[in-house]
N, C-alpha and C. Protein backbone atom coordinates (compact mmCIF):
# COMPACT_ATOMS: atom_id res chain seq x y z
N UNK A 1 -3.40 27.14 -86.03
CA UNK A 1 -3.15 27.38 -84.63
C UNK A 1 -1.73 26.93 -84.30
N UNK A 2 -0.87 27.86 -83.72
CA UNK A 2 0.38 27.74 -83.36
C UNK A 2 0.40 26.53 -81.71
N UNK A 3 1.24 25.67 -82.36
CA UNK A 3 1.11 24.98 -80.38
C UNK A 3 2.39 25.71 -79.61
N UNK A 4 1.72 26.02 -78.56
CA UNK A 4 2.53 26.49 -77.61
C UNK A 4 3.58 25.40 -76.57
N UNK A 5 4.71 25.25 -76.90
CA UNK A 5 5.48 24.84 -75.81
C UNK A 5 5.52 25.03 -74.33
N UNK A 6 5.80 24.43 -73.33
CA UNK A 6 5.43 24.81 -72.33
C UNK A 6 6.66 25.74 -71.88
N UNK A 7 6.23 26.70 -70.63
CA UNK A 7 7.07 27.10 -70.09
C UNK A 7 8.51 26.54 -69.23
N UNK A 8 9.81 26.57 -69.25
CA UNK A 8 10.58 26.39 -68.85
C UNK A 8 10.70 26.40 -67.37
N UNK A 9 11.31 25.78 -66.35
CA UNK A 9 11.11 26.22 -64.91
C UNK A 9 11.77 27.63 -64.57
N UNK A 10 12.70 28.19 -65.38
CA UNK A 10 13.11 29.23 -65.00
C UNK A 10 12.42 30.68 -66.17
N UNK A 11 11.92 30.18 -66.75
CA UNK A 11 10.80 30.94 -67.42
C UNK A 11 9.56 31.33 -66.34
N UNK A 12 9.04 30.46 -65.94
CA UNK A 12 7.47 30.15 -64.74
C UNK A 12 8.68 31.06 -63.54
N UNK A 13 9.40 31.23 -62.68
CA UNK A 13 10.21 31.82 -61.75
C UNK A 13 10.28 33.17 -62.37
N UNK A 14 10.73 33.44 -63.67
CA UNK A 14 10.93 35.18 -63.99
C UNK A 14 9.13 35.51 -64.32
N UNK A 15 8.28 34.66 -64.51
CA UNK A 15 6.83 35.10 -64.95
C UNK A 15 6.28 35.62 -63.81
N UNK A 16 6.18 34.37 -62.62
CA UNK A 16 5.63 34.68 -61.20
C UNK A 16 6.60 35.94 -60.71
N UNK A 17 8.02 36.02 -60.40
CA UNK A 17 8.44 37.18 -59.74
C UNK A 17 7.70 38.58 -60.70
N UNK A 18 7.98 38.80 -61.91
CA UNK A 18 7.64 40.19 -63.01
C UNK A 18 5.99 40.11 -62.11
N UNK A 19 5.27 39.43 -61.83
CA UNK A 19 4.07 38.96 -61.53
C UNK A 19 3.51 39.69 -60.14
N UNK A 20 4.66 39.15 -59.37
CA UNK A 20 4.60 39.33 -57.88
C UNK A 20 4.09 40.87 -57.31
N UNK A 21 4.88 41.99 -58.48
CA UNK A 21 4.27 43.44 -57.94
C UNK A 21 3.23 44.11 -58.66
N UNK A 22 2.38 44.65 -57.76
CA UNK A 22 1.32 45.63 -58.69
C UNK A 22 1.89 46.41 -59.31
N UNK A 23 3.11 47.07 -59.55
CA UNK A 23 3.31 48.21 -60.42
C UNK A 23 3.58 47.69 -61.59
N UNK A 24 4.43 46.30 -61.41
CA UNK A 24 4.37 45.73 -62.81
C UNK A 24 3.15 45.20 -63.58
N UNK A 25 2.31 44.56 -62.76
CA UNK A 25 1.20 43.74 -63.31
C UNK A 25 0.39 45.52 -63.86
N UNK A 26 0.27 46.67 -62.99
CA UNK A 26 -0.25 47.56 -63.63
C UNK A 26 0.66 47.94 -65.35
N UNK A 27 1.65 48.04 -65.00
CA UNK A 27 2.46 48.55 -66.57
C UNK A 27 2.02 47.61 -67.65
N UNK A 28 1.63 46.00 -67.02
CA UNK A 28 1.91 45.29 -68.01
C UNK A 28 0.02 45.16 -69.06
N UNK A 29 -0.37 45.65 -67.75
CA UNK A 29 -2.70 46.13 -67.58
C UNK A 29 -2.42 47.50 -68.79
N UNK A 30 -1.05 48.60 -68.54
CA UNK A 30 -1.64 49.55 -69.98
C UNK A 30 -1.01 48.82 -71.16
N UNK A 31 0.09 47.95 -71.13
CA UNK A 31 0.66 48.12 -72.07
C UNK A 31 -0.37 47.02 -72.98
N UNK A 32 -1.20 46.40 -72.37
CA UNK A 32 -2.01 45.08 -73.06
C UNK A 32 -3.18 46.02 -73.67
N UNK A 33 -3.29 47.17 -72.82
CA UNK A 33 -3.79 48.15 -73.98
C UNK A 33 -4.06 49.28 -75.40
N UNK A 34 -2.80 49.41 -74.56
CA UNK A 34 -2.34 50.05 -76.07
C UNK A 34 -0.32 50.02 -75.80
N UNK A 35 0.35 50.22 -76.58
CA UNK A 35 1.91 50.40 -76.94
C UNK A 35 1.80 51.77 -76.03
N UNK A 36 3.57 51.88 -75.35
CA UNK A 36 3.29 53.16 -74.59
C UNK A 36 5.05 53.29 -74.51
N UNK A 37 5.07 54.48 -74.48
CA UNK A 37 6.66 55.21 -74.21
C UNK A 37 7.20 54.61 -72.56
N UNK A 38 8.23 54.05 -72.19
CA UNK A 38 8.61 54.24 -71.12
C UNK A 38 8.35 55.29 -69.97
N UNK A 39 8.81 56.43 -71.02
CA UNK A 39 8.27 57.85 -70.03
C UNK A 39 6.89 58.27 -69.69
N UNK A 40 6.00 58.04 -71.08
CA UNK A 40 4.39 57.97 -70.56
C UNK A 40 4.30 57.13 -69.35
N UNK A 41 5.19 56.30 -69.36
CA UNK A 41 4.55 54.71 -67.75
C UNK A 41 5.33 55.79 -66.88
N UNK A 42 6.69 55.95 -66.63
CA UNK A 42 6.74 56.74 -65.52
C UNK A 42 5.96 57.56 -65.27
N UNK A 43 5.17 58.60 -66.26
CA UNK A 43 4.71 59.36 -65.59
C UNK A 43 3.33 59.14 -64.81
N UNK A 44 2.84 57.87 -64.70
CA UNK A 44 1.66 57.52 -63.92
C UNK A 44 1.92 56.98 -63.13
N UNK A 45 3.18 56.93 -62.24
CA UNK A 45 3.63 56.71 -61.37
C UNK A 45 4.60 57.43 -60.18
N UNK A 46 4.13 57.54 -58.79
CA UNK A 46 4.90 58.29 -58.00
C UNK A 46 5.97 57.63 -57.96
N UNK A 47 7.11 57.67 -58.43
CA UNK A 47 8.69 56.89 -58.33
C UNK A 47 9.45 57.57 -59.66
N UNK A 48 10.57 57.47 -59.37
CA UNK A 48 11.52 58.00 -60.59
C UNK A 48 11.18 56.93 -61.61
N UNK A 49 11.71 57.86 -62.75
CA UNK A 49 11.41 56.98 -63.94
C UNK A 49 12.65 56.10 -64.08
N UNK A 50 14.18 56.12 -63.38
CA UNK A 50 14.94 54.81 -63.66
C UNK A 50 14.03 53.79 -62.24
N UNK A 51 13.60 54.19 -61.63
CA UNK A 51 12.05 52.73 -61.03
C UNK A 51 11.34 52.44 -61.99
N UNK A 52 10.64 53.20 -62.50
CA UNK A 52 9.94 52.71 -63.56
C UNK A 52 10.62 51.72 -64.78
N UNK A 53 11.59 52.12 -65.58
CA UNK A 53 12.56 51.62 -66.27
C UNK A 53 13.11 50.28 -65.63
N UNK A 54 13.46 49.77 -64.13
CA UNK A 54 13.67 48.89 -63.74
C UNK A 54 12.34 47.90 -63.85
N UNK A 55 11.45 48.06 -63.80
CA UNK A 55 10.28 47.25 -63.64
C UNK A 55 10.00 46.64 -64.99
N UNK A 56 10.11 48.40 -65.78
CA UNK A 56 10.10 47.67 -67.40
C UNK A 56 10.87 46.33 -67.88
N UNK A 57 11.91 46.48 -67.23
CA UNK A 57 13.22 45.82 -67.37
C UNK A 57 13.20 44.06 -67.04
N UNK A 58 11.93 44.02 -65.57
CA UNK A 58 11.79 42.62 -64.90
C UNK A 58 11.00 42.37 -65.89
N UNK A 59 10.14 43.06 -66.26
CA UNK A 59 8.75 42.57 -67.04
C UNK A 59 9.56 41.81 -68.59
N UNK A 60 10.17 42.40 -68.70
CA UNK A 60 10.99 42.56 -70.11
C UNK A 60 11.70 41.05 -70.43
N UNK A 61 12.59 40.73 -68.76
CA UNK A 61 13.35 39.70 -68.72
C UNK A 61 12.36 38.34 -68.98
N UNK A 62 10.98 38.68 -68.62
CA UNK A 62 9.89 37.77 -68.17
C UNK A 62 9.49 37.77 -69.80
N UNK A 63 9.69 38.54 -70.58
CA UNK A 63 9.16 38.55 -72.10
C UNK A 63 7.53 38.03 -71.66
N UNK A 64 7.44 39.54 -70.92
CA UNK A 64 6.06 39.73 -70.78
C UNK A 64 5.74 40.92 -71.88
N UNK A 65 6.58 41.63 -71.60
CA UNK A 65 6.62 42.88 -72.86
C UNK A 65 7.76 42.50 -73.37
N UNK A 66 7.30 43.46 -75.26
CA UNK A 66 8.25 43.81 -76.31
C UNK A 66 8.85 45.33 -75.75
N UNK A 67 10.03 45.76 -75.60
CA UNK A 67 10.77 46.85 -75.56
C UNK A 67 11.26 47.17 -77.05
N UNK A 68 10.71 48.22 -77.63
CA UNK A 68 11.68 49.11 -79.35
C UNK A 68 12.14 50.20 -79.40
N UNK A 69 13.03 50.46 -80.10
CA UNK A 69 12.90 51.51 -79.93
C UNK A 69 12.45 52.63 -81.17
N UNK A 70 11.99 53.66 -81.11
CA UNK A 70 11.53 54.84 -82.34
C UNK A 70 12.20 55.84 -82.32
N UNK A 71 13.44 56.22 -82.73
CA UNK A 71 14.15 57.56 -82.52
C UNK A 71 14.48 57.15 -81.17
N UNK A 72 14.48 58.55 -80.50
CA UNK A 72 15.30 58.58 -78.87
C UNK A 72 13.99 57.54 -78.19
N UNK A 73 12.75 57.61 -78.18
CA UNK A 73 12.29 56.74 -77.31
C UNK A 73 11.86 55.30 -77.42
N UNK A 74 11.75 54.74 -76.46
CA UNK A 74 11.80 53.03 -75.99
C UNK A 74 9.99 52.99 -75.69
N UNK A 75 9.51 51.88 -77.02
CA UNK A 75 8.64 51.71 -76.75
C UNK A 75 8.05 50.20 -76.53
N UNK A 76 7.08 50.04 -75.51
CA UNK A 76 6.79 49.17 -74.56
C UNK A 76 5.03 48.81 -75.21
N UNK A 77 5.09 47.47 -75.27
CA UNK A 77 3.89 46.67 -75.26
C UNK A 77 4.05 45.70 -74.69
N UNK A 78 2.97 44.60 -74.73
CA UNK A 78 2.39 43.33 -73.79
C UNK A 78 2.86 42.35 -75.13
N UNK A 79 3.26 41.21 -74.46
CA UNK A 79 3.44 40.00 -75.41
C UNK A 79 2.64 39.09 -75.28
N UNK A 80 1.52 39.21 -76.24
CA UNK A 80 0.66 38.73 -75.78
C UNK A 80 0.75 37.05 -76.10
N UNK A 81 1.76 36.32 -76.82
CA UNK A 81 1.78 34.89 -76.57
C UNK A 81 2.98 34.62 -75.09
N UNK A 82 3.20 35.34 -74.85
CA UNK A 82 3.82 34.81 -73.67
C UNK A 82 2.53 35.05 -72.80
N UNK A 83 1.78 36.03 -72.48
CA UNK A 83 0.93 36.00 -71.96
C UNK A 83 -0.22 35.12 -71.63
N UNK A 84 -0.12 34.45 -73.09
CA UNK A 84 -1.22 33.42 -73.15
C UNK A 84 -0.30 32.13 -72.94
N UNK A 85 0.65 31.91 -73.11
CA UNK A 85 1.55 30.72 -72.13
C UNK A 85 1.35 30.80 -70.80
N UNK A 86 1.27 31.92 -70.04
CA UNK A 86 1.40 32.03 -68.79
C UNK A 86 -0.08 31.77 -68.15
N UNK A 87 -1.15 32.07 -68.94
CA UNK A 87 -2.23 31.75 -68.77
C UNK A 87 -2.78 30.23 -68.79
N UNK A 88 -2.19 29.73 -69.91
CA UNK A 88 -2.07 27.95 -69.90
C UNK A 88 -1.35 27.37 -68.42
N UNK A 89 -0.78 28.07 -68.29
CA UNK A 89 -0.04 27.36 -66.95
C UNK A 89 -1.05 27.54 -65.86
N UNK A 90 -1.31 28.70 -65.61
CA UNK A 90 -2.05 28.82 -64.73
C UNK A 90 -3.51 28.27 -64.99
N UNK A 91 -3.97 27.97 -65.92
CA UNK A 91 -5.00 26.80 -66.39
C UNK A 91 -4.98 25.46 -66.08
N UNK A 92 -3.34 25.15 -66.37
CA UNK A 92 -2.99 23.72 -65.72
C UNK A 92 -3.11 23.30 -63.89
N UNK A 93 -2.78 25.02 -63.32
CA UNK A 93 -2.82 24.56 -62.43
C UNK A 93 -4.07 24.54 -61.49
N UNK A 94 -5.07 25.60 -62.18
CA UNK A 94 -6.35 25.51 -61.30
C UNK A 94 -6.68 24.30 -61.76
N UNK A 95 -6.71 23.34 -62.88
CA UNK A 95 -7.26 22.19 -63.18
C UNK A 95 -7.17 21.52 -62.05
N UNK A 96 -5.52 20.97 -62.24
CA UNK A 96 -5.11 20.02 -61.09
C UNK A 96 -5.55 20.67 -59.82
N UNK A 97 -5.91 21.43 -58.89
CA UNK A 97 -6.29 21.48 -58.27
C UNK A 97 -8.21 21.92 -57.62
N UNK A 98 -8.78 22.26 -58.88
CA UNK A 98 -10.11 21.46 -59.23
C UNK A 98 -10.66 20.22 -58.85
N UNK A 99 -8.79 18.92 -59.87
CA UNK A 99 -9.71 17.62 -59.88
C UNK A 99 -9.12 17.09 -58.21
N UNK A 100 -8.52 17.90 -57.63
CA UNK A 100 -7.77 17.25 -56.31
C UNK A 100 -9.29 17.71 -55.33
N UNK A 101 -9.69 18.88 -55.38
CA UNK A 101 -10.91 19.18 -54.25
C UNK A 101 -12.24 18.08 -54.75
N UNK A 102 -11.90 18.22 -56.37
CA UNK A 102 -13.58 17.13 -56.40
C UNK A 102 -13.44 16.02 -55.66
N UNK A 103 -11.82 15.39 -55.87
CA UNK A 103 -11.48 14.18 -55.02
C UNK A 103 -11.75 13.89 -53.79
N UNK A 104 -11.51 15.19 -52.91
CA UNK A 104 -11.66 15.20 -51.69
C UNK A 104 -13.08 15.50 -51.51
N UNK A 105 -13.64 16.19 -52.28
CA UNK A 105 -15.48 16.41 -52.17
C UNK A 105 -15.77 14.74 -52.18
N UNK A 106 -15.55 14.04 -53.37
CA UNK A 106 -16.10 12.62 -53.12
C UNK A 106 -15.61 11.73 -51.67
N UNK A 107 -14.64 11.95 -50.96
CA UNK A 107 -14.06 11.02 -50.05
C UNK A 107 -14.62 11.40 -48.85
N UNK A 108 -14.83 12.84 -48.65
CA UNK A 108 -16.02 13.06 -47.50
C UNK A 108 -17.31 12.52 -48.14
N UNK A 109 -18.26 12.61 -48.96
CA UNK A 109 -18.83 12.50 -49.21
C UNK A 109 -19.15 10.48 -49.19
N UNK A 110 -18.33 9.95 -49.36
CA UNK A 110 -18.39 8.47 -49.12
C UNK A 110 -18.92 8.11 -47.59
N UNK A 111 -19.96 7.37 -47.39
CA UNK A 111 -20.27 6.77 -46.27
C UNK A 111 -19.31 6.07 -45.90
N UNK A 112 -18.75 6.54 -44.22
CA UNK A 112 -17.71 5.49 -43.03
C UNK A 112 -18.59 4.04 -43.46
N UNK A 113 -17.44 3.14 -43.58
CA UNK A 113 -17.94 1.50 -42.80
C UNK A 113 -17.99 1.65 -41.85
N UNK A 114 -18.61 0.62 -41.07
CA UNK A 114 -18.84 0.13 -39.86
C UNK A 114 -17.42 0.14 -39.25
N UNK A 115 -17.05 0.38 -38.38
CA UNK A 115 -16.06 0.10 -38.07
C UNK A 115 -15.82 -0.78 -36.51
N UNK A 116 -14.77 -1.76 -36.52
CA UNK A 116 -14.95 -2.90 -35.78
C UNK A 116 -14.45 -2.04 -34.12
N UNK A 117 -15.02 -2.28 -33.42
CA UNK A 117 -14.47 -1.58 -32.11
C UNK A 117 -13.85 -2.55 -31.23
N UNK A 118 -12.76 -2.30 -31.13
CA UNK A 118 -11.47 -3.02 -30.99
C UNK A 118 -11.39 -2.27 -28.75
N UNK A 119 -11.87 -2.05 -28.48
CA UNK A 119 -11.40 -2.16 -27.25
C UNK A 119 -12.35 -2.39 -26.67
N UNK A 120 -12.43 -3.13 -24.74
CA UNK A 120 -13.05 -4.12 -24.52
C UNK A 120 -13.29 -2.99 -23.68
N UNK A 121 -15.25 -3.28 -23.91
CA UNK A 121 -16.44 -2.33 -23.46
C UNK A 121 -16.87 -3.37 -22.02
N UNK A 122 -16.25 -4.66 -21.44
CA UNK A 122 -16.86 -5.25 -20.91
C UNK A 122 -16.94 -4.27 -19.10
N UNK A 123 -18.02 -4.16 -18.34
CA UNK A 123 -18.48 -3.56 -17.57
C UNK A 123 -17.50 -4.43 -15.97
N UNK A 124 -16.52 -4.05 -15.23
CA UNK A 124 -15.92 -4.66 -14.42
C UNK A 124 -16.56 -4.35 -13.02
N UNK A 125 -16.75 -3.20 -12.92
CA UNK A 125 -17.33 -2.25 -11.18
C UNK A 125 -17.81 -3.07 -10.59
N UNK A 126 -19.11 -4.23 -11.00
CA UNK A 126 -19.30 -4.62 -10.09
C UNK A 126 -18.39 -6.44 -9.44
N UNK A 127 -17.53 -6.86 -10.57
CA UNK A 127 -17.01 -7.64 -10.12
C UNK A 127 -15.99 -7.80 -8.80
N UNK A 128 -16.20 -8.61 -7.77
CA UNK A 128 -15.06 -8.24 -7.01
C UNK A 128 -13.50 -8.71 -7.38
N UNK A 129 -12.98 -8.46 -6.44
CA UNK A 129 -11.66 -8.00 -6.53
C UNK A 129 -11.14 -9.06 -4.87
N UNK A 130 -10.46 -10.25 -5.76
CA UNK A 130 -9.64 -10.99 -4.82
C UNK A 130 -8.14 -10.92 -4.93
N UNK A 131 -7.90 -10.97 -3.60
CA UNK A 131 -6.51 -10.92 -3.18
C UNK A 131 -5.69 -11.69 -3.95
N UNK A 132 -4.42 -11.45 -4.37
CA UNK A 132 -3.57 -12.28 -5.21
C UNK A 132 -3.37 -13.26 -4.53
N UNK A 133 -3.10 -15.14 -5.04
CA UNK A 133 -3.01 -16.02 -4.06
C UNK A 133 -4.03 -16.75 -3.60
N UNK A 134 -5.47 -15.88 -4.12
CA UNK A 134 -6.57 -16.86 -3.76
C UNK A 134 -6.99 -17.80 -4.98
């Protein structure tokens, strides 16, 4: 088993942005399926293929995908250990925030003390009320 290093902070910034759009997270859904031509991805998409090619391009910077090339065309798959880095991260972070709600599940869950009541309940209305001086 290979250990994975963690992601870099500006690694986790190009993962989440490549991340951020459905057209990429879709390119990146065929390419984890099978290897695919640039031009096959444009063509399942309403946008020019230099849009398409740009997206390839974020995904690419994110070394979310491998870009090769075969003769004239550029072919595109999923990387799948960066993938599974990016998945560790995001493992790390539902953890930590798992053990932060159990935390807070237990602290509601703790019975209040008693608590001392600090201001004076004493009943005045019917005492009277003398003039200053007496």
């Amino acid at each position: 088993m290979v250990a994975q290093r963690e992601l870099s902070e500006a690694e986790v910034d190009r993962v989440f942005h490549a991340l951020a759009t459905s057209t990429r997270r879709d390119i990146l859904r065929r390419t984890i399926e099978r290897e695919q031509s640039v031009s096959t991805l444009a063509s399942e998409y309403e946008m020019s293929f230099a849009a398409v090619q740009k997206h390839v391009a974020v995904l690419e910077a994110a070394n979310l995908i491998v870009k090769r090339a075969e003769g004239r065309e550029r072919l595109v798959r999923a990387n799948p250990e960066m993938i599974a880095r990016a998945r560790a991260l995001l493992a790390r972070y539902e953890e930590l925030w798992r053990s932060r709600i159990a935390r807070l599940d237990e602290l509601l869950a703790e019975t209040p003390a008693p608590r001392a009541d600090t201001t004076d309940t004493t009943d005045t209305t019917d005492v009277p009320r003398t003039e200053e001086g007496d």
